[in-house]
C-alpha atoms as a PDB file:
ATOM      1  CA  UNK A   1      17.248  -3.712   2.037  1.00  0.00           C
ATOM      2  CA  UNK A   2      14.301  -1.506   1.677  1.00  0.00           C
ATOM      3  CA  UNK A   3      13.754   0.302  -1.468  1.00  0.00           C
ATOM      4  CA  UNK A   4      10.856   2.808  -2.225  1.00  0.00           C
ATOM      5  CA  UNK A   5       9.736   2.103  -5.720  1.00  0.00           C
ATOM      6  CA  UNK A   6       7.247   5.120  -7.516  1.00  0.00           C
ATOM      7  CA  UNK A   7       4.273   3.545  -9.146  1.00  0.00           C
ATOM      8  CA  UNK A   8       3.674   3.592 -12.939  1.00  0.00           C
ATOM      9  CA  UNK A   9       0.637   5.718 -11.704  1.00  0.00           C
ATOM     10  CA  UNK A  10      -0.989   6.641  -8.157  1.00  0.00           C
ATOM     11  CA  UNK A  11      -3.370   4.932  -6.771  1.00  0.00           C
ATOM     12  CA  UNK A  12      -6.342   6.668  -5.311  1.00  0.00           C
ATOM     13  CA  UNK A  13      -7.850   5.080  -1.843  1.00  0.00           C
ATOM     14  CA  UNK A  14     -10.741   6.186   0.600  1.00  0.00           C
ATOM     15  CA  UNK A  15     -10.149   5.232   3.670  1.00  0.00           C
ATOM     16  CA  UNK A  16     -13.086   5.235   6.196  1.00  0.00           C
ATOM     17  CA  UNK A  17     -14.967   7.331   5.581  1.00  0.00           C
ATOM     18  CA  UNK A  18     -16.745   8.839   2.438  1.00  0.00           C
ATOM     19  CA  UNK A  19     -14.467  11.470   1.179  1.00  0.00           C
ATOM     20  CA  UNK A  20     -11.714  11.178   3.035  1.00  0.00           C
ATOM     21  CA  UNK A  21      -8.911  10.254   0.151  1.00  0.00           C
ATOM     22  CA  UNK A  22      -5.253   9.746  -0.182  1.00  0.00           C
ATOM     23  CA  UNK A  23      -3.191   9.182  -3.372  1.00  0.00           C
ATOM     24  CA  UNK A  24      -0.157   6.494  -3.247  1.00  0.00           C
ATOM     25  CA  UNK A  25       2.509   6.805  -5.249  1.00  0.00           C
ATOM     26  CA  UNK A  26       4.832   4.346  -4.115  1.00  0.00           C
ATOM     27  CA  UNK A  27       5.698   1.086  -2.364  1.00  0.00           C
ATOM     28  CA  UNK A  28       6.622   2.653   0.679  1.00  0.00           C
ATOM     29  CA  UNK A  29       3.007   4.998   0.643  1.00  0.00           C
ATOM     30  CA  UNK A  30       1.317   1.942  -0.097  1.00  0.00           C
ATOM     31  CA  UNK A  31       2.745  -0.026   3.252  1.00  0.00           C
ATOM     32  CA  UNK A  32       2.758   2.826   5.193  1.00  0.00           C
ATOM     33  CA  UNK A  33      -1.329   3.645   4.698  1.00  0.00           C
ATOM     34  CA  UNK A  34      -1.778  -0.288   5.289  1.00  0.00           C
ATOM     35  CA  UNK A  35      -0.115  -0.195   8.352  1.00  0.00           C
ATOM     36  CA  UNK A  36      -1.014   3.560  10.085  1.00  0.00           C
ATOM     37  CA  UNK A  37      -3.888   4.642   8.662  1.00  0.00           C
ATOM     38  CA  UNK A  38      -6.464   1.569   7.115  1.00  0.00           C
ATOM     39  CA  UNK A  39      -9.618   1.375   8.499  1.00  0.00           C
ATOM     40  CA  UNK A  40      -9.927  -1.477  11.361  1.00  0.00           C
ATOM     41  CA  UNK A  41     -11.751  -3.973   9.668  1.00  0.00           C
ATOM     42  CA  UNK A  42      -8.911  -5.618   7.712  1.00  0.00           C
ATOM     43  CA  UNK A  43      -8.791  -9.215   7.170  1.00  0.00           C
ATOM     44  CA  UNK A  44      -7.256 -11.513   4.701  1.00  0.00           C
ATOM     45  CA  UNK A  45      -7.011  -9.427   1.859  1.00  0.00           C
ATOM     46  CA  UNK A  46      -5.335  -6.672   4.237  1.00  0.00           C
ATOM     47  CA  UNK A  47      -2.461  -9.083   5.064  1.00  0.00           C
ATOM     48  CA  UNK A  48      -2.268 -10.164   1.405  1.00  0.00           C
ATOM     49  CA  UNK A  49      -2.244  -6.899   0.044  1.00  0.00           C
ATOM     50  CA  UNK A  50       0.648  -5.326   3.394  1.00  0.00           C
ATOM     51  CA  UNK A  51       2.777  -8.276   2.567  1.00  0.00           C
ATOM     52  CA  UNK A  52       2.586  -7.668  -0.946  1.00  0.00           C
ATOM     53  CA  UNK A  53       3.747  -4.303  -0.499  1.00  0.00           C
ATOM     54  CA  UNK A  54       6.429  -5.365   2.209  1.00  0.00           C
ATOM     55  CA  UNK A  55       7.930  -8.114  -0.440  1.00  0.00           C
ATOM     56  CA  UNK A  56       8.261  -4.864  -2.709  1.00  0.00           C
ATOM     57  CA  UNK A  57      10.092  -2.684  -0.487  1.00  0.00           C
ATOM     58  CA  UNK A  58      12.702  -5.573  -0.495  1.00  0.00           C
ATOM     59  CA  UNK A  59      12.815  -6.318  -4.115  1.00  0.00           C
ATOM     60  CA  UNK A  60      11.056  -9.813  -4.357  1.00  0.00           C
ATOM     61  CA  UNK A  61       7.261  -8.301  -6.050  1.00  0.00           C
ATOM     62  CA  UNK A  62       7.112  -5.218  -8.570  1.00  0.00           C
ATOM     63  CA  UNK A  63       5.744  -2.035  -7.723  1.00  0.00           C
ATOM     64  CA  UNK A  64       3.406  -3.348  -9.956  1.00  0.00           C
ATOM     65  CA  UNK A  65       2.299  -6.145  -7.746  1.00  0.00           C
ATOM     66  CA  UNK A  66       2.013  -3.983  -4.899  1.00  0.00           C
END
């Protein structure tokens, strides 16, 4: 089951390009921006960090650990 979990606080990222910004709040934000909207050069720590946020949504990691 997928479960959106808030944050304890939001996360700011840039993605791509200098001052372009977007504030997560959750573990469903967080997976969402790694999948749509990440720049193109991911690589291992991209995977780490989606799957992560994927084992969140269905209740095996803390928001914490996402």
């Amino acid at each position: 089951m997928i479960d959106s979990k808030p944050f304890e606080k939001p996360v700011v990222v840039e993605l791509g390009h200098v001052g372009k910004y977007r504030q997560i709040s959750s573990t469903r934000e967080a997976a969402e921006c790694l999948m749509t909207v990440w720049p193109l050069n991911r690589g291992e720590r991209h995977r780490d960090a989606l799957d992560t946020c994927l084992k969140a949504l269905e209740g095996y990691r803390s928001p914490a650990d996402a």
